[in-house]
Structure formats: structure tokens, C-alpha cells
C-alpha atoms as a PDB file:
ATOM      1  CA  UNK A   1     -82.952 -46.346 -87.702  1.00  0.00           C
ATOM      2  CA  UNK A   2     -82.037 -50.449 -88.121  1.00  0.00           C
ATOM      3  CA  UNK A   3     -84.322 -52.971 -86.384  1.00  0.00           C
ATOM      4  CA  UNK A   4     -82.077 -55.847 -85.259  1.00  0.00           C
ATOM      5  CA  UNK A   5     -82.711 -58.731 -83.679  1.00  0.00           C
ATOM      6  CA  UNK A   6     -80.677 -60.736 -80.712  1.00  0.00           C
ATOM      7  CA  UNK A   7     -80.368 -64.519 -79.600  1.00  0.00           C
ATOM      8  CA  UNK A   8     -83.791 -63.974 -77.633  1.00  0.00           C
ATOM      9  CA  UNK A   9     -85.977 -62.653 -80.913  1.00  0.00           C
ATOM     10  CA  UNK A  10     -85.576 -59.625 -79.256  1.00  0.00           C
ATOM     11  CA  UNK A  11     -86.122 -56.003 -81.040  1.00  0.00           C
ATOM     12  CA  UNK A  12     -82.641 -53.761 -80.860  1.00  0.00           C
ATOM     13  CA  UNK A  13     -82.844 -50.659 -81.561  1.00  0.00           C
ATOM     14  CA  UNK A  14     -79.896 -48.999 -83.709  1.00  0.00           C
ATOM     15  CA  UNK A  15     -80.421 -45.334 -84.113  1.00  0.00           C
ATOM     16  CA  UNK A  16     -78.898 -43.090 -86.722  1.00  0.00           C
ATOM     17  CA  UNK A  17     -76.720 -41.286 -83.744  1.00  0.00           C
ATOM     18  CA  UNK A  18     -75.373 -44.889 -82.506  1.00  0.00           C
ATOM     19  CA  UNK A  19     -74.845 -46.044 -85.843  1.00  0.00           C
ATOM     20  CA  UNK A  20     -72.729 -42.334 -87.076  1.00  0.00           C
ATOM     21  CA  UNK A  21     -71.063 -43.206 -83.672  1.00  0.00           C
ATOM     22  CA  UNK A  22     -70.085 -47.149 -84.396  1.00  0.00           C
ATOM     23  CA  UNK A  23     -68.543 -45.346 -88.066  1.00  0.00           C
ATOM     24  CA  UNK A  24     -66.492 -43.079 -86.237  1.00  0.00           C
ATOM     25  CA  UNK A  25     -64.173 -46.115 -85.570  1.00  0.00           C
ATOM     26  CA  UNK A  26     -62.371 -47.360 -88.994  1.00  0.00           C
ATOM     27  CA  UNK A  27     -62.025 -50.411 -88.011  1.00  0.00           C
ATOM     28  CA  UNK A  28     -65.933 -51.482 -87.600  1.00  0.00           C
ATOM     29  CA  UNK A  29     -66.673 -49.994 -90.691  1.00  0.00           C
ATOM     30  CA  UNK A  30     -66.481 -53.136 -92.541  1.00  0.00           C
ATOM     31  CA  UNK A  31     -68.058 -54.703 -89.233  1.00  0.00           C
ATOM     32  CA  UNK A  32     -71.560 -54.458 -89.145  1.00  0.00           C
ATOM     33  CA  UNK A  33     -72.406 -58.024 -90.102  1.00  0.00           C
ATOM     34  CA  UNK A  34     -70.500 -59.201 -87.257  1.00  0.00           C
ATOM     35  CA  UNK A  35     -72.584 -56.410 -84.959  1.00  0.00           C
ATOM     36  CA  UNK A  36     -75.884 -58.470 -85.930  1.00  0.00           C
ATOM     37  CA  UNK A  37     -74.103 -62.295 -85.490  1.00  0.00           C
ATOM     38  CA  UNK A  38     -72.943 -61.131 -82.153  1.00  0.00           C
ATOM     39  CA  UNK A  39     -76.266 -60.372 -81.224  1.00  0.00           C
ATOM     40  CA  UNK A  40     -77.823 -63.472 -82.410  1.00  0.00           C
ATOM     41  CA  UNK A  41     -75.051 -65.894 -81.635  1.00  0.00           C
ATOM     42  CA  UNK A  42     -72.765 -64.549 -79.073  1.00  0.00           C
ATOM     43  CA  UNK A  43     -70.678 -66.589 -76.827  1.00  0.00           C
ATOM     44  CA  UNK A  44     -71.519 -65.155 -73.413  1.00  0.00           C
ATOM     45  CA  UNK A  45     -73.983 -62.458 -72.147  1.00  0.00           C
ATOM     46  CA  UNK A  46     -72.837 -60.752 -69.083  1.00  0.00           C
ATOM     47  CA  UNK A  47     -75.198 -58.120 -67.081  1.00  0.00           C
ATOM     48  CA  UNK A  48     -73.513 -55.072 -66.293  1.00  0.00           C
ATOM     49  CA  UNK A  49     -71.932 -54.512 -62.871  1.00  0.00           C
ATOM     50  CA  UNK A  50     -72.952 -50.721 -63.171  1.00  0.00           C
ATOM     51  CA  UNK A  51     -75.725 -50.908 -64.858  1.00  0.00           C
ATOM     52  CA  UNK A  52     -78.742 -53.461 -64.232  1.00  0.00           C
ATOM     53  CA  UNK A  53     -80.460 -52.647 -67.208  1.00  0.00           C
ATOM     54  CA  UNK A  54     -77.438 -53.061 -69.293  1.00  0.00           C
ATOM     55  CA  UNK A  55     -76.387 -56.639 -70.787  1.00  0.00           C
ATOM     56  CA  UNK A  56     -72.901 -57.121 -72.886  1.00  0.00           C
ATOM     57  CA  UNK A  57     -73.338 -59.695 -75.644  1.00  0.00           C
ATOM     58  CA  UNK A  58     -69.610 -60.608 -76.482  1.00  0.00           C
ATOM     59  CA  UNK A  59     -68.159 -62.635 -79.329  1.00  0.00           C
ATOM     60  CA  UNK A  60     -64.640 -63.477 -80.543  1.00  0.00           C
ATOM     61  CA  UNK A  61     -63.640 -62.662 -83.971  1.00  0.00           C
ATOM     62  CA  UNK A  62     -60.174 -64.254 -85.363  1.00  0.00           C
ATOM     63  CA  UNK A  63     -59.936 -62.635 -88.790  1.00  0.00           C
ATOM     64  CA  UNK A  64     -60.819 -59.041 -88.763  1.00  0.00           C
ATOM     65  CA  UNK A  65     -58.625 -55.589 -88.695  1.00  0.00           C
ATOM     66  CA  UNK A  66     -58.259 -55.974 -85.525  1.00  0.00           C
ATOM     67  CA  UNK A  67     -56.934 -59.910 -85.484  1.00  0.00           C
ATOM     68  CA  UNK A  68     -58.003 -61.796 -82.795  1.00  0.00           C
ATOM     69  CA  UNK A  69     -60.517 -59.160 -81.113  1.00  0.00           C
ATOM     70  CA  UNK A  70     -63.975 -59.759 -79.299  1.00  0.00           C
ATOM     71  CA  UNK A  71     -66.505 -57.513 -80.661  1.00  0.00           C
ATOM     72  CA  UNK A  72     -69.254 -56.698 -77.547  1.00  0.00           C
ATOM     73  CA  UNK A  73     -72.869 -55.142 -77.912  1.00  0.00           C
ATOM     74  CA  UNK A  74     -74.068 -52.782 -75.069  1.00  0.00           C
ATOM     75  CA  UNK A  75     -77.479 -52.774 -74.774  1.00  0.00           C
END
């Protein structure tokens, strides 16, 4: 398990499952450094419609795999 931490000095929890999970997708495999930045700098925070215990940090990425993607965070 990783111990990360978001724009609030927050604890986030990234267990082995979530993490094996995240690698399933080729493209984020070269990603997590931009998983951590978008949790301590991300450019908006929205709180789930579904969900009130869920918030969606979200931040833009120009030069990845993906070109011009937003990478979000559900916690």
C-alpha cells in the first residue's frame, strides 16, 4: 500500500488492488507521478453528484500518451 498525500495534507490511501487496477490501463503506466501532482495541485475539485463522500480532483495534462487528456482522482 502507497501513502499519498493531496492539496489539503490529507492521507490517500492507494491499495495494492487500486494500484494492479490503475496498471491495467497502458497508458497510466508511465503516469503515476502525475497521479500524486494531481492530488496535490489539481485545477478543480468537484464533489460527486452520486456520491457525497466522493470528491474528483482533476488536472489537465498536454504531453502524455494520451495528448491533451485530464487525468482525475476519485476519492
Amino acid at each position: 500500500m502507497t501513502i499519498l498525500k493531496d492539496y489539503r495534507n490529507l492521507s490517500i490511501r492507494l491499495t495494492d488492488e487500486r494500484n494492479r487496477h490503475i496498471l491495467e490501463h497502458p497508458e497510466m503506466i508511465s503516469m503515476f507521478d502525475s497521479i500524486e501532482q494531481t492530488l496535490t495541485h489539481p485545477e478543480k475539485v468537484i464533489q460527486s453528484l452520486s456520491d457525497p463522500t466522493v470528491q474528483l480532483y482533476y488536472r489537465f495534462y498536454r504531453n502524455t500518451e494520451l495528448s491533451g487528456t485530464s487525468i482525475f482522482v476519485l476519492l
